[in-house]
N, C-alpha and C. Protein backbone atom coordinates (compact mmCIF):
# COMPACT_ATOMS: atom_id res chain seq x y z
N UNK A 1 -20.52 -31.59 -11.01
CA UNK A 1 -19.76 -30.98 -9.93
C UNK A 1 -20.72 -30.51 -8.85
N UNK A 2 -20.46 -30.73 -7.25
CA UNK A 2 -21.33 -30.64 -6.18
C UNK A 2 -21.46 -29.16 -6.27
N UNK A 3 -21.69 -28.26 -5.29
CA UNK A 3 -22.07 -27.10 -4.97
C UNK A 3 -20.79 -26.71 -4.47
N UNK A 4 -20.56 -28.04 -3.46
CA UNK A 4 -19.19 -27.52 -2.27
C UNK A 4 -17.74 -27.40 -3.49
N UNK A 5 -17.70 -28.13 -4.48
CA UNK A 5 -16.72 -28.64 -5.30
C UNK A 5 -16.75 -27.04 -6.07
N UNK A 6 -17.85 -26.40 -6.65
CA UNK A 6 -17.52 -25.39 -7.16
C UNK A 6 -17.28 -24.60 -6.28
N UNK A 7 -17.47 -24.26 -4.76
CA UNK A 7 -17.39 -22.91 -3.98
C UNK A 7 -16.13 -23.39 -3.62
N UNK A 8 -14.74 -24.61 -3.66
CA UNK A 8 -13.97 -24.87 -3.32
C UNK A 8 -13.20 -24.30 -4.43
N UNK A 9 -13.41 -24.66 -5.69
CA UNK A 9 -12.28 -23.81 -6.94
C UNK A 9 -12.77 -22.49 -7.54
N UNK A 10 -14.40 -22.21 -7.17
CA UNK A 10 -14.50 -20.50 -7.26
C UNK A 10 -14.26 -19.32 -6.11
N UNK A 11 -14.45 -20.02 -4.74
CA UNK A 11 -13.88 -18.32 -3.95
C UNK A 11 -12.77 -19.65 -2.86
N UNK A 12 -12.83 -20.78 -2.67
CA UNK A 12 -11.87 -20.86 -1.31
C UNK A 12 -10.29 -20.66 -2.19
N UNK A 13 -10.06 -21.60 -3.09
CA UNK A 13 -9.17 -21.46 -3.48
C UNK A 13 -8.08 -19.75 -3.56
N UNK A 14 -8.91 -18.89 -4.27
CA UNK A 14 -7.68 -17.32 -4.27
C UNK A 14 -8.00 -16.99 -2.58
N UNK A 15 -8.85 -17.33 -2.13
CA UNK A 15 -9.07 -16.58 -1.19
C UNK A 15 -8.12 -17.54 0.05
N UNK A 16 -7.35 -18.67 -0.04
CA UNK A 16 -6.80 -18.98 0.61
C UNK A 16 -5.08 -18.56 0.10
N UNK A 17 -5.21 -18.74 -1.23
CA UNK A 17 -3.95 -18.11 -2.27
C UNK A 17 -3.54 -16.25 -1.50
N UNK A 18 -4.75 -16.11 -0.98
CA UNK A 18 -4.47 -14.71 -0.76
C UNK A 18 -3.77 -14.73 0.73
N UNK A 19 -4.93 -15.25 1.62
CA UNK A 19 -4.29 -15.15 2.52
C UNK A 19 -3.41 -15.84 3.49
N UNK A 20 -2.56 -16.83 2.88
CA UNK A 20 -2.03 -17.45 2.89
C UNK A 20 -0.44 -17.34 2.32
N UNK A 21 -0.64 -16.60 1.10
CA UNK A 21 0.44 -16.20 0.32
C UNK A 21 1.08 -17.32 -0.50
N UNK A 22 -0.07 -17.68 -1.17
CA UNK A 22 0.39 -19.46 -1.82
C UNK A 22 0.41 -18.66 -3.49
N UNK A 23 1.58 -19.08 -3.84
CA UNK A 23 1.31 -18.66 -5.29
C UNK A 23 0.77 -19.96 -6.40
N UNK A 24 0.86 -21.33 -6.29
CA UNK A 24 1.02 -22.24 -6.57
C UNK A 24 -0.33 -22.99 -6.40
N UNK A 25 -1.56 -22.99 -7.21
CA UNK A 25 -2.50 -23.48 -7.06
C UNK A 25 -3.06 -24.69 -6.17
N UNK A 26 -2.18 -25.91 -6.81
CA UNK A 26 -1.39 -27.15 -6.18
C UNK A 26 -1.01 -27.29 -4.62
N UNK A 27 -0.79 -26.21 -4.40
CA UNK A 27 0.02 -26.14 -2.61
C UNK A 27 -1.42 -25.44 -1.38
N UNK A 28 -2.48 -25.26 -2.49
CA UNK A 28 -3.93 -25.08 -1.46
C UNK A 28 -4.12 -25.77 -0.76
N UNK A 29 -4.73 -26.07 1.00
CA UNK A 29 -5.32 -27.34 1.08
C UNK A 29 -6.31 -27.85 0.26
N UNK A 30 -6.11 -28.72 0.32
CA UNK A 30 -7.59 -29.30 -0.50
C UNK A 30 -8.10 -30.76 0.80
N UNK A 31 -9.05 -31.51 0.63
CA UNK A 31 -9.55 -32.17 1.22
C UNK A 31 -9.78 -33.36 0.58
N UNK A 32 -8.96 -34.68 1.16
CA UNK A 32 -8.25 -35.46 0.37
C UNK A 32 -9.27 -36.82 0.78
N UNK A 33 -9.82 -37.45 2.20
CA UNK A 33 -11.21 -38.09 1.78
C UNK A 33 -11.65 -37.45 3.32
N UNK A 34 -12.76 -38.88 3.51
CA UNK A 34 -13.46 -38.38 4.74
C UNK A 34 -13.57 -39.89 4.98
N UNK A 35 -13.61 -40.04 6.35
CA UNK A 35 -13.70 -41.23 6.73
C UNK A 35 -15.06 -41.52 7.93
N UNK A 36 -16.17 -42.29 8.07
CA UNK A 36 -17.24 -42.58 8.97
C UNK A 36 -16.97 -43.99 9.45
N UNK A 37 -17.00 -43.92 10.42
CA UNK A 37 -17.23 -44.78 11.37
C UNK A 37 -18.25 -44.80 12.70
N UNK A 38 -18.22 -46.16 13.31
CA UNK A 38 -19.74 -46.29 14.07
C UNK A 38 -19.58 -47.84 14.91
N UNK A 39 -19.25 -47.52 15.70
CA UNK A 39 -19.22 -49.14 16.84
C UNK A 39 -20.39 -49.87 17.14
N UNK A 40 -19.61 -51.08 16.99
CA UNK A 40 -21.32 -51.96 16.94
C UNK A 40 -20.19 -53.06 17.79
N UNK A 41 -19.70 -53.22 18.88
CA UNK A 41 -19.18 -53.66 19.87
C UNK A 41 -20.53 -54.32 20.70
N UNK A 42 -21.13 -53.74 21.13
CA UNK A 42 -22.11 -53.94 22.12
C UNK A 42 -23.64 -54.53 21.91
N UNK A 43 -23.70 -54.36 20.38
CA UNK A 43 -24.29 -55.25 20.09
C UNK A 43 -24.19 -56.41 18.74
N UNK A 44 -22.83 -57.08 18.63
CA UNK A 44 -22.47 -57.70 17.54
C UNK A 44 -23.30 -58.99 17.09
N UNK A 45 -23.68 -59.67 18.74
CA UNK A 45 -24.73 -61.22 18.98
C UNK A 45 -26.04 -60.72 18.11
N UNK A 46 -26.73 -59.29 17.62
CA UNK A 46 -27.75 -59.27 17.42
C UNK A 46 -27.44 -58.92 15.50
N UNK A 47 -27.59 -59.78 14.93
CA UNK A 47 -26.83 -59.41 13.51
C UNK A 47 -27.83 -59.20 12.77
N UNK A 48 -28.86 -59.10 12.38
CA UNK A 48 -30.51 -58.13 12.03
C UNK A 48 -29.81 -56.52 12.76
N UNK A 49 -29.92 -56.21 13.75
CA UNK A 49 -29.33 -54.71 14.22
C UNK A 49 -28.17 -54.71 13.42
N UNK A 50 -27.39 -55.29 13.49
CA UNK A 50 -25.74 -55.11 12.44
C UNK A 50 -26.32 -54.61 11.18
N UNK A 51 -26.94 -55.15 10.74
CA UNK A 51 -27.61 -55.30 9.27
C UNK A 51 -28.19 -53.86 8.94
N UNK A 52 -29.07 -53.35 9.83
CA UNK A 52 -29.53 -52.30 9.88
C UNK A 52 -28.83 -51.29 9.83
N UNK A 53 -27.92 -51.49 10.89
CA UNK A 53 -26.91 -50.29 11.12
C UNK A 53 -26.13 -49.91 9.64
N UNK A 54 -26.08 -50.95 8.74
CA UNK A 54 -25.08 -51.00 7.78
C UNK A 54 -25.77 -50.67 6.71
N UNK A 55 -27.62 -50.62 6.48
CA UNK A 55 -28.19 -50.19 5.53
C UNK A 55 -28.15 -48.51 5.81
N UNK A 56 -28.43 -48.08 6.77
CA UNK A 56 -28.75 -47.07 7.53
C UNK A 56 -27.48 -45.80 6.87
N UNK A 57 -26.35 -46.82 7.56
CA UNK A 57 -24.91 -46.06 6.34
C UNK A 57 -24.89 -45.87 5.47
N UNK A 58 -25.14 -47.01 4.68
CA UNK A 58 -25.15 -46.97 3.00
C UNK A 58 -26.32 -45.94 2.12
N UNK A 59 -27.36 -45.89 3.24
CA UNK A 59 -28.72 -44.81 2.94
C UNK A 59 -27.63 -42.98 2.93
N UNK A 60 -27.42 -43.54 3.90
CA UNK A 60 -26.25 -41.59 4.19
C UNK A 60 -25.68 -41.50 3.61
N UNK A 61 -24.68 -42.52 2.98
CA UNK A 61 -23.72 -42.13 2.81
C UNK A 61 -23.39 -42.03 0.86
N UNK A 62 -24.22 -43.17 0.79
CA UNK A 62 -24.22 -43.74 -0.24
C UNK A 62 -23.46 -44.69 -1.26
N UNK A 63 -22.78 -45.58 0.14
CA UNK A 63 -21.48 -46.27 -0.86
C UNK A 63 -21.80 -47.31 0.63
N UNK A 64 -21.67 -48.49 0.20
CA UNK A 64 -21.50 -49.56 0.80
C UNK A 64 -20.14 -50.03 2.12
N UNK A 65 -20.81 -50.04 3.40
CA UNK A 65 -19.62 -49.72 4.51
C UNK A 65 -18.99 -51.13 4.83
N UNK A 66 -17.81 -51.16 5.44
CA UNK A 66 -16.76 -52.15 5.50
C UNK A 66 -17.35 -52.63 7.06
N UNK A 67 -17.12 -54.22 6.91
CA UNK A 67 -17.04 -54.38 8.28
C UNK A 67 -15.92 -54.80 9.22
N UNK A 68 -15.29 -54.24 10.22
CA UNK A 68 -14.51 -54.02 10.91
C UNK A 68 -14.54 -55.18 11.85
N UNK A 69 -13.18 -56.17 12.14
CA UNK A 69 -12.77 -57.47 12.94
C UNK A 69 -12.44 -57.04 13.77
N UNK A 70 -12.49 -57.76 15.36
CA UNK A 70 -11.41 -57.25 16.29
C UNK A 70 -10.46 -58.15 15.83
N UNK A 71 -9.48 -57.41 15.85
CA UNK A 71 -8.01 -58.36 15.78
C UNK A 71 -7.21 -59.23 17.01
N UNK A 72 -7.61 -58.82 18.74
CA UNK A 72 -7.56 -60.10 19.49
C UNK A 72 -9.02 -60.38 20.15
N UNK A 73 -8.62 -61.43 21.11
CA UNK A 73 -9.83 -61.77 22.14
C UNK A 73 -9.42 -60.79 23.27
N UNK A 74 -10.34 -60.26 24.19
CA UNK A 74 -10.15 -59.23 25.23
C UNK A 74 -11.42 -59.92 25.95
N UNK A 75 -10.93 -61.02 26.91
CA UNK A 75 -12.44 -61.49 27.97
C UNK A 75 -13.13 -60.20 28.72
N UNK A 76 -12.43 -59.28 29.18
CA UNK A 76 -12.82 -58.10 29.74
C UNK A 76 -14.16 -57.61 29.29
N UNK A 77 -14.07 -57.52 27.57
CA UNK A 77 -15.12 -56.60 26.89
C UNK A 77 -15.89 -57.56 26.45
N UNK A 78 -15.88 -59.17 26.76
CA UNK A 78 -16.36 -60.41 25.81
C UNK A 78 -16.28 -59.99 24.67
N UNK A 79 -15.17 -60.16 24.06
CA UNK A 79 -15.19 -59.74 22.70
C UNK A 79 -13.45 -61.24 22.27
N UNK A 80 -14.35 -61.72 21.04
CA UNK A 80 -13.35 -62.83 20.37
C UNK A 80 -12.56 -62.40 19.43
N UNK A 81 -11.50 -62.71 18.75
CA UNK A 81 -11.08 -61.83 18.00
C UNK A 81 -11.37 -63.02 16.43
N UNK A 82 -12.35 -62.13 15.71
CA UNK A 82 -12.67 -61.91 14.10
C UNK A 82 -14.05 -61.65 14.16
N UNK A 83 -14.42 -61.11 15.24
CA UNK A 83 -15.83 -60.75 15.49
C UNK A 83 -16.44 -59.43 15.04
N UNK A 84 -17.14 -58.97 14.22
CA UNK A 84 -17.03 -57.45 13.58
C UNK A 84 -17.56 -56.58 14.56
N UNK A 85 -16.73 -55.85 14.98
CA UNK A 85 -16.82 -54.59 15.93
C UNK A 85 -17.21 -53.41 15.86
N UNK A 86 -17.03 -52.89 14.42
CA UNK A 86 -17.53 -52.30 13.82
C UNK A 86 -17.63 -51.63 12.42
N UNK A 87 -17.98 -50.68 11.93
CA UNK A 87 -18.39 -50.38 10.59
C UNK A 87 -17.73 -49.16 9.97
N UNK A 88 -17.16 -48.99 8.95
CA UNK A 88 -15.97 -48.10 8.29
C UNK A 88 -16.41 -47.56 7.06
N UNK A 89 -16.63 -46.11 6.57
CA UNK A 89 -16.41 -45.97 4.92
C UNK A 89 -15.64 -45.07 4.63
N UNK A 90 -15.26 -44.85 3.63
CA UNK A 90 -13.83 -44.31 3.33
C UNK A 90 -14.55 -43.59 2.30
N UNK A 91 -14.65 -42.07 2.28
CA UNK A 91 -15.26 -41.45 0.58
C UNK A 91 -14.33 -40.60 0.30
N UNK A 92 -14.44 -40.19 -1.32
CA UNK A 92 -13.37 -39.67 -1.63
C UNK A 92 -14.49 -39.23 -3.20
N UNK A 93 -13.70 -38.22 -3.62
CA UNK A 93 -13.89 -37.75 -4.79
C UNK A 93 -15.47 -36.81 -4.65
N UNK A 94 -16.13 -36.93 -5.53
CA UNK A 94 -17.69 -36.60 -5.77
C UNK A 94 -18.59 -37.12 -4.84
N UNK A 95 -18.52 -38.55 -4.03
CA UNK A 95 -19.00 -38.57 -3.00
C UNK A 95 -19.09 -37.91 -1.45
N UNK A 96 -17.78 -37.82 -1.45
CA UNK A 96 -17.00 -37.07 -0.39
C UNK A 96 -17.87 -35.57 -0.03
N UNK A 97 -17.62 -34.77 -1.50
CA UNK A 97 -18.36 -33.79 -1.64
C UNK A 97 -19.33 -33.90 -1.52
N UNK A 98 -20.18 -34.63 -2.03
CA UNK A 98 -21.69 -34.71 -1.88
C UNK A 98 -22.11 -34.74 -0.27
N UNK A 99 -21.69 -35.89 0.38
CA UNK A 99 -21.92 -35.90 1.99
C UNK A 99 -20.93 -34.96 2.60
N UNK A 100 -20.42 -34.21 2.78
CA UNK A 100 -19.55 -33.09 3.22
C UNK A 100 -20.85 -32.11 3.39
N UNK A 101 -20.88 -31.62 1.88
CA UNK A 101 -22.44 -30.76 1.65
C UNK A 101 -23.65 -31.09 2.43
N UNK A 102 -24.02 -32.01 2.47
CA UNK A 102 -25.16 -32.53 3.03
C UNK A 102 -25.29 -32.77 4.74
N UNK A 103 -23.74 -32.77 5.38
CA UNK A 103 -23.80 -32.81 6.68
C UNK A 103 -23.57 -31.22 7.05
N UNK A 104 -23.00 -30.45 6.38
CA UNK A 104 -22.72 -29.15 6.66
C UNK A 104 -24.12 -28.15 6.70
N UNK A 105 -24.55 -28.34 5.61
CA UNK A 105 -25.88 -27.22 5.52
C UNK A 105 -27.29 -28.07 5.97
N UNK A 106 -27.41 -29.60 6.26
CA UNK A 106 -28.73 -29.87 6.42
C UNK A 106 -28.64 -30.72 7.91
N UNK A 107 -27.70 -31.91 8.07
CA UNK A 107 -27.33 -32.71 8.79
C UNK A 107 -27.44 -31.90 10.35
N UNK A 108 -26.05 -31.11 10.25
CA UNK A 108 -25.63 -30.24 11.40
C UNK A 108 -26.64 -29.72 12.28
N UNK A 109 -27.18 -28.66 11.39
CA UNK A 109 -28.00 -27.72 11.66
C UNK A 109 -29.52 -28.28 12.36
N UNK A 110 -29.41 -29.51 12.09
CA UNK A 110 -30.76 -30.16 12.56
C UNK A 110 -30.31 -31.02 14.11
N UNK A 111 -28.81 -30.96 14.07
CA UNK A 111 -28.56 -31.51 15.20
C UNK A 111 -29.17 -30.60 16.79
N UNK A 112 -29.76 -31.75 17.97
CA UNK A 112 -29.90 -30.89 18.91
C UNK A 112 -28.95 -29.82 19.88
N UNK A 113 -29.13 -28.77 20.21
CA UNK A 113 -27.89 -28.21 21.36
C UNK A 113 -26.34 -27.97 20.24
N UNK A 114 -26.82 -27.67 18.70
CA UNK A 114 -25.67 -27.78 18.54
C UNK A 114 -25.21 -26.16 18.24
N UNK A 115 -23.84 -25.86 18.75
CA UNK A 115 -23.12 -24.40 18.67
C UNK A 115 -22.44 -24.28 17.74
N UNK A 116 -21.56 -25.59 17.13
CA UNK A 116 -20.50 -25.66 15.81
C UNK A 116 -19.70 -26.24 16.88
N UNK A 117 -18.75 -26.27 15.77
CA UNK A 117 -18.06 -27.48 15.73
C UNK A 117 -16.41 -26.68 16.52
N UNK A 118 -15.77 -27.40 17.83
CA UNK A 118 -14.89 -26.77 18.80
C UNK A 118 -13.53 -26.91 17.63
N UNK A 119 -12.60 -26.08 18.06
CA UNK A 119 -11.55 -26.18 17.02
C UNK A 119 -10.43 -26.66 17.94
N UNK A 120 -10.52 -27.46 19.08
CA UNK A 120 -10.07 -28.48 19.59
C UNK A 120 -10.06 -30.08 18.95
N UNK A 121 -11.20 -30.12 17.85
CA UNK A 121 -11.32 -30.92 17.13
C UNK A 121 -10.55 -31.35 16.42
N UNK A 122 -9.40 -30.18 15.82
CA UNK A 122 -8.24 -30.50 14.85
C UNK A 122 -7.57 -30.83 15.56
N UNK A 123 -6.19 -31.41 14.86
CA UNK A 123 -5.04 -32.28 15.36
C UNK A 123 -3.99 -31.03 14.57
N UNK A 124 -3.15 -31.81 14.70
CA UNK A 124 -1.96 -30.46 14.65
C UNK A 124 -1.50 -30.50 13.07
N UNK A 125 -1.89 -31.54 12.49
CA UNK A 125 -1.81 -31.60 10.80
C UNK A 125 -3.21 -30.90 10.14
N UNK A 126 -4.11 -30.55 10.77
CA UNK A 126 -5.49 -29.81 9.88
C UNK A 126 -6.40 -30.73 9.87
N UNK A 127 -6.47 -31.97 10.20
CA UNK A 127 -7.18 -32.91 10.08
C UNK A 127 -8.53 -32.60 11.47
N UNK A 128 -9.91 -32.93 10.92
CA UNK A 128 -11.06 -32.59 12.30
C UNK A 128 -11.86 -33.90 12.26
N UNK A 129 -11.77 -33.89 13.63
CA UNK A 129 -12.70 -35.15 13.86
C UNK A 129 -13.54 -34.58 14.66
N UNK A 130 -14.70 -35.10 14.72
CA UNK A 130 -15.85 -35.06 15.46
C UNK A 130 -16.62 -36.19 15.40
N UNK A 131 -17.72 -36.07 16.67
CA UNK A 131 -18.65 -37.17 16.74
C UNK A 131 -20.24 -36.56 16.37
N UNK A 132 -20.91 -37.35 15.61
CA UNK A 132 -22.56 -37.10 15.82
C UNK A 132 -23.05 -38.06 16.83
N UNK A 133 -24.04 -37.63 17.75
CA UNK A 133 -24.98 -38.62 18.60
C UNK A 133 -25.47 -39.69 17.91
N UNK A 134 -26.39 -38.77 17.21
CA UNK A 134 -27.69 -39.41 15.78
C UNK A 134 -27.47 -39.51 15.03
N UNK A 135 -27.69 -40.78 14.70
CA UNK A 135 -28.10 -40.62 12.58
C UNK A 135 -28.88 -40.39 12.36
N UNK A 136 -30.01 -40.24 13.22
CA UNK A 136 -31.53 -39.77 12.56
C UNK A 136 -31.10 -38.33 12.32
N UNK A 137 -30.33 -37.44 12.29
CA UNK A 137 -30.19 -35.68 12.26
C UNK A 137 -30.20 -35.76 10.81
N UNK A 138 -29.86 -37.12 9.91
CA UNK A 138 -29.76 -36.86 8.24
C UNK A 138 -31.09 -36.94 7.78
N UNK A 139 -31.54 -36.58 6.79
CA UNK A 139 -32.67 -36.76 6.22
C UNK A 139 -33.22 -37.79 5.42
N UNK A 140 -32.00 -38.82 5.03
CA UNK A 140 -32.59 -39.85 4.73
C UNK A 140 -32.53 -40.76 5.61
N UNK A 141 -32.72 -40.41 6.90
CA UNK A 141 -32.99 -41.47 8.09
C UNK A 141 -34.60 -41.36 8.38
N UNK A 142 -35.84 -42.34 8.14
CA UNK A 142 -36.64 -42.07 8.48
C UNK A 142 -36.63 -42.03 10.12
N UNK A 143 -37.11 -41.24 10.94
CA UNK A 143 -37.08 -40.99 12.36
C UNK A 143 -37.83 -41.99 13.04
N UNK A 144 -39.32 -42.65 12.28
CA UNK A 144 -40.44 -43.27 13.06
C UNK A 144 -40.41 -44.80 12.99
N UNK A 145 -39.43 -44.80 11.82
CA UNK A 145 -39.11 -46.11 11.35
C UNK A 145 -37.66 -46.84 12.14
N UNK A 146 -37.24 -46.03 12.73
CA UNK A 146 -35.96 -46.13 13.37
C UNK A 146 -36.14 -47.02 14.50
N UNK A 147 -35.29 -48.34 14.74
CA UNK A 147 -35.21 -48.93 15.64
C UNK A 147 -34.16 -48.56 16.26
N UNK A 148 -32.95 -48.39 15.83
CA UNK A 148 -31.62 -48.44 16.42
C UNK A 148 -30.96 -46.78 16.07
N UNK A 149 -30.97 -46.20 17.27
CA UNK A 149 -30.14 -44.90 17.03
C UNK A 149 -28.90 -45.37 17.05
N UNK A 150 -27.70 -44.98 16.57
CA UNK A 150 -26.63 -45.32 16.69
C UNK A 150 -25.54 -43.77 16.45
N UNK A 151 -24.04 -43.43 16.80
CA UNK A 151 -23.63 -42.01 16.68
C UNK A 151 -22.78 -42.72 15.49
N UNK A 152 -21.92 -41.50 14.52
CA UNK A 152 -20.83 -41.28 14.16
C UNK A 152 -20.03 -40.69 14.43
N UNK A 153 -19.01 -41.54 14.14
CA UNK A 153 -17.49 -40.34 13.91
C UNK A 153 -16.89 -40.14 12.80
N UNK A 154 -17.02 -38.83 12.58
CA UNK A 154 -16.77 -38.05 11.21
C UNK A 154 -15.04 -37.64 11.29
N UNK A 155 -14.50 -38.43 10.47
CA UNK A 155 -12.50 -37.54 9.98
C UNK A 155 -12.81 -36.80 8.49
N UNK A 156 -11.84 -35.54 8.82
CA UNK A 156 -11.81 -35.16 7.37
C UNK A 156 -10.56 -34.71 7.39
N UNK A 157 -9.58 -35.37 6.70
CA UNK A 157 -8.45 -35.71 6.28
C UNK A 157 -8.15 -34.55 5.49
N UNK A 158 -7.10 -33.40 5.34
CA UNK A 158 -6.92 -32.30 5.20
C UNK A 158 -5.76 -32.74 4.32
N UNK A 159 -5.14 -31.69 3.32
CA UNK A 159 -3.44 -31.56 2.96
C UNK A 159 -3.58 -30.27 3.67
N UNK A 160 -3.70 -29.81 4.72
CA UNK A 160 -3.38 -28.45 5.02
C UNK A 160 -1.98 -28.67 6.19
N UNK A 161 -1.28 -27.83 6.03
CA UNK A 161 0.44 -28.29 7.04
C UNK A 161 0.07 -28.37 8.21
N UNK A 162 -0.55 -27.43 8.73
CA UNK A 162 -0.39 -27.04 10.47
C UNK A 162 -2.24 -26.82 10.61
N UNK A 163 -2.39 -26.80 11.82
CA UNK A 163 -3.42 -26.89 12.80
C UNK A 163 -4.66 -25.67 12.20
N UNK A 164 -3.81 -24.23 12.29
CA UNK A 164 -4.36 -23.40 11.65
C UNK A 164 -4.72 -22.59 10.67
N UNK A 165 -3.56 -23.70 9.78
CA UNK A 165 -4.60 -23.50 8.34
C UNK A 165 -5.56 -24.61 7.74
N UNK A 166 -5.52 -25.88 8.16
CA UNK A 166 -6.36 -26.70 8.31
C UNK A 166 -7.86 -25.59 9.12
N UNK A 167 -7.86 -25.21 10.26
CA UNK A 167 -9.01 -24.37 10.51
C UNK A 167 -9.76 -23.39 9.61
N UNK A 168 -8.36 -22.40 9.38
CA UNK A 168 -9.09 -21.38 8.02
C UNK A 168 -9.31 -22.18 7.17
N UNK A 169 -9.08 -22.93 6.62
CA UNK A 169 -9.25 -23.79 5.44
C UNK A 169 -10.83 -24.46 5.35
N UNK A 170 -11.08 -25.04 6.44
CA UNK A 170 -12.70 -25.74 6.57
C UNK A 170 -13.89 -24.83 7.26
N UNK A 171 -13.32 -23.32 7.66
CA UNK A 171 -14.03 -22.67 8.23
C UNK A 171 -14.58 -21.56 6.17
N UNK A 172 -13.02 -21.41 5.69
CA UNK A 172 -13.55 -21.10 4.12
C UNK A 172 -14.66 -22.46 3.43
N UNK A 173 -14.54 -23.40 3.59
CA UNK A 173 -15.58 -24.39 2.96
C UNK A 173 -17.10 -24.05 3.58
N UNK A 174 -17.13 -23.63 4.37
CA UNK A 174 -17.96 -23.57 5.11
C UNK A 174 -18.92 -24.15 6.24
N UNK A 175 -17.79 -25.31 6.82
CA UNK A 175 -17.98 -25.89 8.32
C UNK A 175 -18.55 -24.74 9.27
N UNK A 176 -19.25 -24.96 10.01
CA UNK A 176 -19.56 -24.24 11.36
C UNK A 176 -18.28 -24.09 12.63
N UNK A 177 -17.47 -23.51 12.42
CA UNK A 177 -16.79 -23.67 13.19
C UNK A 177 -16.63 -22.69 14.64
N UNK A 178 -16.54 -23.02 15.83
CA UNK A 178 -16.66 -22.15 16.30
C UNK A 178 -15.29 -21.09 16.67
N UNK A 179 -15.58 -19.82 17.15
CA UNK A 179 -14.13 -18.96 17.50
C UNK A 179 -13.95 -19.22 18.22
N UNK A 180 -12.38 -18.97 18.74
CA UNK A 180 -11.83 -19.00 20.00
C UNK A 180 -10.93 -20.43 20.26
């Protein structure tokens, strides 16, 4: 069991039971997966960079990432449609936790200019998305070895009902979140 997995069933849990007024263990949010993604649109012709980009994930993340088709042709963007656009992983369970943990207390905090995370970020179901610039901010990105910076976008898929208990909810896990 991760660190985040026990501080989720030793203090978030009563402490959301409390203030919340949940009698029903079951009816907590809990945090159901997390989803990363990362566009590789702009450079799809160079498939060594694709390649990279997709070890680079699998180094973070630790589970092997999907590659993403466009589904039409759009001459606008030169883009054909079954051309991989970009790159997807879906975690869930013990992984989930593990990189949750690892972007929260080491990832984040190494990011530049960063204040936490706006609570404009949520959607009106509890769900937060955000973007990283870098992947080099993780630690198993070597920095010097890095050819290709590339950003993410981080979902974390909530059971929490509404907007603001999805907030209390990931601000008890211990996201950086900011007030206001």
């Amino acid at each position: 069991m991760t660190r985040l997995q026990e501080k989720y069933r030793k203090t978030v849990i009563p402490a959301l039971q409390k203030s919340f007024g949940i009698e029903n263990v079951m009816a907590v949010p809990k945090i159901e997966k997390v989803v990363i993604n990362t566009g590789i649109g702009r450079i799809t012709k160079e498939d060594k960079t694709t390649e990279r980009i997709a070890k680079d994930l699998t180094m973070i993340v630790g589970q092997k990432p999907v590659f993403k088709k466009a589904k039409k042709s759009i001459s606008g963007f030169k883009l054909r449609q079954g051309v991989n656009i970009g790159i997807s992983i879906t975690l869930r369970g013990k992984r989930m936790y593990d990189f949750l943990d690892r972007l929260i207390s080491i990832a984040l905090p190494r990011s530049k200019d960063f204040r936490g995370i706006e609570t404009r970020n949520f959607d009106k179901m509890g769900n937060l998305n955000f973007g990283i610039k870098e992947s080099s901010i993780f630690p198993e990105i070597n920095y010097e070895n890095t050819k290709d910076i590339f950003g993410l976008e981080v979902t974390v898929v909530t059971t929490a009902k509404n907007r603001e208990r999805g907030i209390e909810f990931l601000k008890q896990m211990g996201f950086p979140i900011k007030n206001g």
